[in-house]
C-alpha atoms as a PDB file:
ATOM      1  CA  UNK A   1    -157.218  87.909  -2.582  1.00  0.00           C
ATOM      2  CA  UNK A   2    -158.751  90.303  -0.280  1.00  0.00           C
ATOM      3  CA  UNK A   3    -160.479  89.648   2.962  1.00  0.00           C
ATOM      4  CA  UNK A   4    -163.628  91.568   3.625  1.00  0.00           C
ATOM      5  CA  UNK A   5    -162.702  92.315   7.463  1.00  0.00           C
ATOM      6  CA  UNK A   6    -166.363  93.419   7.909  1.00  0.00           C
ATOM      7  CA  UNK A   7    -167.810  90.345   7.524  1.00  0.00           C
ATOM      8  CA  UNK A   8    -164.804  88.369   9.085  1.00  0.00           C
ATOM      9  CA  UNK A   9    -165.723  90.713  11.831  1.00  0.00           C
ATOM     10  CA  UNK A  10    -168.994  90.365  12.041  1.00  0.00           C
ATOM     11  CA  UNK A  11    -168.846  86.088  11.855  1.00  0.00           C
ATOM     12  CA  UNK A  12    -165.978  86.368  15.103  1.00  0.00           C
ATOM     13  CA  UNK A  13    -168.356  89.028  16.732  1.00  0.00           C
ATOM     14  CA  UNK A  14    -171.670  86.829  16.009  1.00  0.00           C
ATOM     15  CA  UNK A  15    -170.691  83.564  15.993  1.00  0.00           C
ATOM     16  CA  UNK A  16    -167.638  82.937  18.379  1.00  0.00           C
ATOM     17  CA  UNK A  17    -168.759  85.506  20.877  1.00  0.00           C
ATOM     18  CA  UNK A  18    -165.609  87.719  20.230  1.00  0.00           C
ATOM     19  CA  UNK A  19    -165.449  91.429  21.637  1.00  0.00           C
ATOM     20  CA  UNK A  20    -165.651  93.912  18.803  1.00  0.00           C
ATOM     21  CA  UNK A  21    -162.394  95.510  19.689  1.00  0.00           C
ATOM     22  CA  UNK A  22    -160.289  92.421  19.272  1.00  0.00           C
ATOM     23  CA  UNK A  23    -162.323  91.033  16.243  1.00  0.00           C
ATOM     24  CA  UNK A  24    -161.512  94.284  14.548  1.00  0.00           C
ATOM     25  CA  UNK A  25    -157.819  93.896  15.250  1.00  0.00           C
ATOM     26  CA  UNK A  26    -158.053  90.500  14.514  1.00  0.00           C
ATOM     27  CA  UNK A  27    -159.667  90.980  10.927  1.00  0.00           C
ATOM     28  CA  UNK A  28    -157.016  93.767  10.236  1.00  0.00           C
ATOM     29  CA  UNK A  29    -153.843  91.337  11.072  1.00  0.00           C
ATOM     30  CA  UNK A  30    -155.676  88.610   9.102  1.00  0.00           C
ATOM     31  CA  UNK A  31    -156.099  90.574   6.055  1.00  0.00           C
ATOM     32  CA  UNK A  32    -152.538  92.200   6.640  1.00  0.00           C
ATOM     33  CA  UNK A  33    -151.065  88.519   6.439  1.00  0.00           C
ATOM     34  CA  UNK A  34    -152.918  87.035   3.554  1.00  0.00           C
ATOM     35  CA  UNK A  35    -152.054  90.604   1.626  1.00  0.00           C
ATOM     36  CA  UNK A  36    -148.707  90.102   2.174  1.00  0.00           C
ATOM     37  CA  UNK A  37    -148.204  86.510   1.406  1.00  0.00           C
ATOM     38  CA  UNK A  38    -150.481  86.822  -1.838  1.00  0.00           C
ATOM     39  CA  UNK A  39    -148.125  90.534  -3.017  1.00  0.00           C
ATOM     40  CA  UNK A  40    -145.868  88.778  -5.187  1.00  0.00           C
ATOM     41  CA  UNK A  41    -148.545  85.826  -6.875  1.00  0.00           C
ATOM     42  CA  UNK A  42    -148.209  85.513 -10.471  1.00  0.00           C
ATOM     43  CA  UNK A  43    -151.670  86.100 -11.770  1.00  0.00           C
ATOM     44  CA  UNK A  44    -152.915  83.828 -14.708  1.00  0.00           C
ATOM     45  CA  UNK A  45    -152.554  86.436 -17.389  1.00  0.00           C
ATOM     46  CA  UNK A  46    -148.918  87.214 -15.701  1.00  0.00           C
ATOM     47  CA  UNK A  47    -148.148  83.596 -16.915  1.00  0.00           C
ATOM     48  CA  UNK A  48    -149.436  83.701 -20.090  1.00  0.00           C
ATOM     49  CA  UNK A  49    -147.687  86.986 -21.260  1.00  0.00           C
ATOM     50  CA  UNK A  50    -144.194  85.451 -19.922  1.00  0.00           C
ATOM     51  CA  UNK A  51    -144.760  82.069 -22.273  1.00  0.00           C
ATOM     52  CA  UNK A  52    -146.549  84.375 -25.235  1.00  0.00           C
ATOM     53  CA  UNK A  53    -142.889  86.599 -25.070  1.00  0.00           C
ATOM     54  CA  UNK A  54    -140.729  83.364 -24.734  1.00  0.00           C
ATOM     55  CA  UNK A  55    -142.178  81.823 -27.596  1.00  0.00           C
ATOM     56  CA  UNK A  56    -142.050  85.144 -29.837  1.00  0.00           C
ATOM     57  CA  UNK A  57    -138.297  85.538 -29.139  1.00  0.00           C
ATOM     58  CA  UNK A  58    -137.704  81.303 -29.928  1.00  0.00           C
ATOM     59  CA  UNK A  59    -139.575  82.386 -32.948  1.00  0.00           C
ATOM     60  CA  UNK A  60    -137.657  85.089 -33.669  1.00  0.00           C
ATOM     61  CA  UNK A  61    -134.472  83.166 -33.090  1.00  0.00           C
ATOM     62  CA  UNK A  62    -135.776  80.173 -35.539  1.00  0.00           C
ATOM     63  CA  UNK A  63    -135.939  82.376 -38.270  1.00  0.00           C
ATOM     64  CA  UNK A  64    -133.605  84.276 -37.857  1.00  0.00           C
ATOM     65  CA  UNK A  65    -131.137  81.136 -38.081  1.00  0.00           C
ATOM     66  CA  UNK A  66    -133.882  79.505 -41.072  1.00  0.00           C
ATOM     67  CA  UNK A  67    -132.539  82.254 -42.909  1.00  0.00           C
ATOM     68  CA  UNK A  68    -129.266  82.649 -42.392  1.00  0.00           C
ATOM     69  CA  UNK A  69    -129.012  78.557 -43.556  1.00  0.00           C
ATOM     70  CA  UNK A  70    -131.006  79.292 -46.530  1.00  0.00           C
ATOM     71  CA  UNK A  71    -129.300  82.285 -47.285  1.00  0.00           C
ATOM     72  CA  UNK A  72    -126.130  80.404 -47.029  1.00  0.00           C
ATOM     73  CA  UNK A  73    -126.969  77.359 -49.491  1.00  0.00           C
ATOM     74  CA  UNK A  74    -127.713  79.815 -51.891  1.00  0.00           C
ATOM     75  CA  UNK A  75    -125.210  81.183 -52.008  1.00  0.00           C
ATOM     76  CA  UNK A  76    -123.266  78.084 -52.062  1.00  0.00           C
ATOM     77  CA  UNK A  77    -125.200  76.811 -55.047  1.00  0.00           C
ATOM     78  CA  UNK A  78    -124.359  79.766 -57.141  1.00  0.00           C
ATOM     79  CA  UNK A  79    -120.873  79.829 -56.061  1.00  0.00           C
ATOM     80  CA  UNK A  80    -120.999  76.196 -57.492  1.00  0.00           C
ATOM     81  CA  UNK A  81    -122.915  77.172 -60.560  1.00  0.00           C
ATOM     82  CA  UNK A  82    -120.278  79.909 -61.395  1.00  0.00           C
ATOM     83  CA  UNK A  83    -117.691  77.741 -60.478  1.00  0.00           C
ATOM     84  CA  UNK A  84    -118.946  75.193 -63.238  1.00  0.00           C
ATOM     85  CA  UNK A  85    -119.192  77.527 -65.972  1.00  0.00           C
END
């Protein structure tokens, strides 16, 4: 979120009867602060494209381990078929 220090200016300036000089520093610390505590925000789309690669790799992981289970009774039912003839 940025500040628009000209306007923030211009309302301390117009409106509380500020001196330029000291609005302008003003507007520049203000802006300064609210950069810096807003830097390291996740944004919305940040979020999503965590969860959207979390639930890929569960995905992955689900059938990857579906697989290996059916690949395993399989094999256990021929082993049984064989085993019967």
């Amino acid at each position: 979120m940025a500040l628009d220090r000209l306007r923030f200016h211009n309302i301390l300036v117009r409106e509380m009867d500020a001196p330029s000089e000291t609005a302008t520093k003003l507007a520049e610390v203000v802006d300064d602060g609210i950069e810096h505590a807003t830097n390291d925000l996740a944004t919305k789309r940040d979020v999503e494209h965590a969860i959207a690669n979390e639930v890929n790799r569960l995905l992955r992981w689900m059938v990857a381990i579906g697989a290996t289970i059916g690949g395993t009774i399989i094999a256990l039912l021929i082993a049984l078929i064989v085993r019967g003839i």
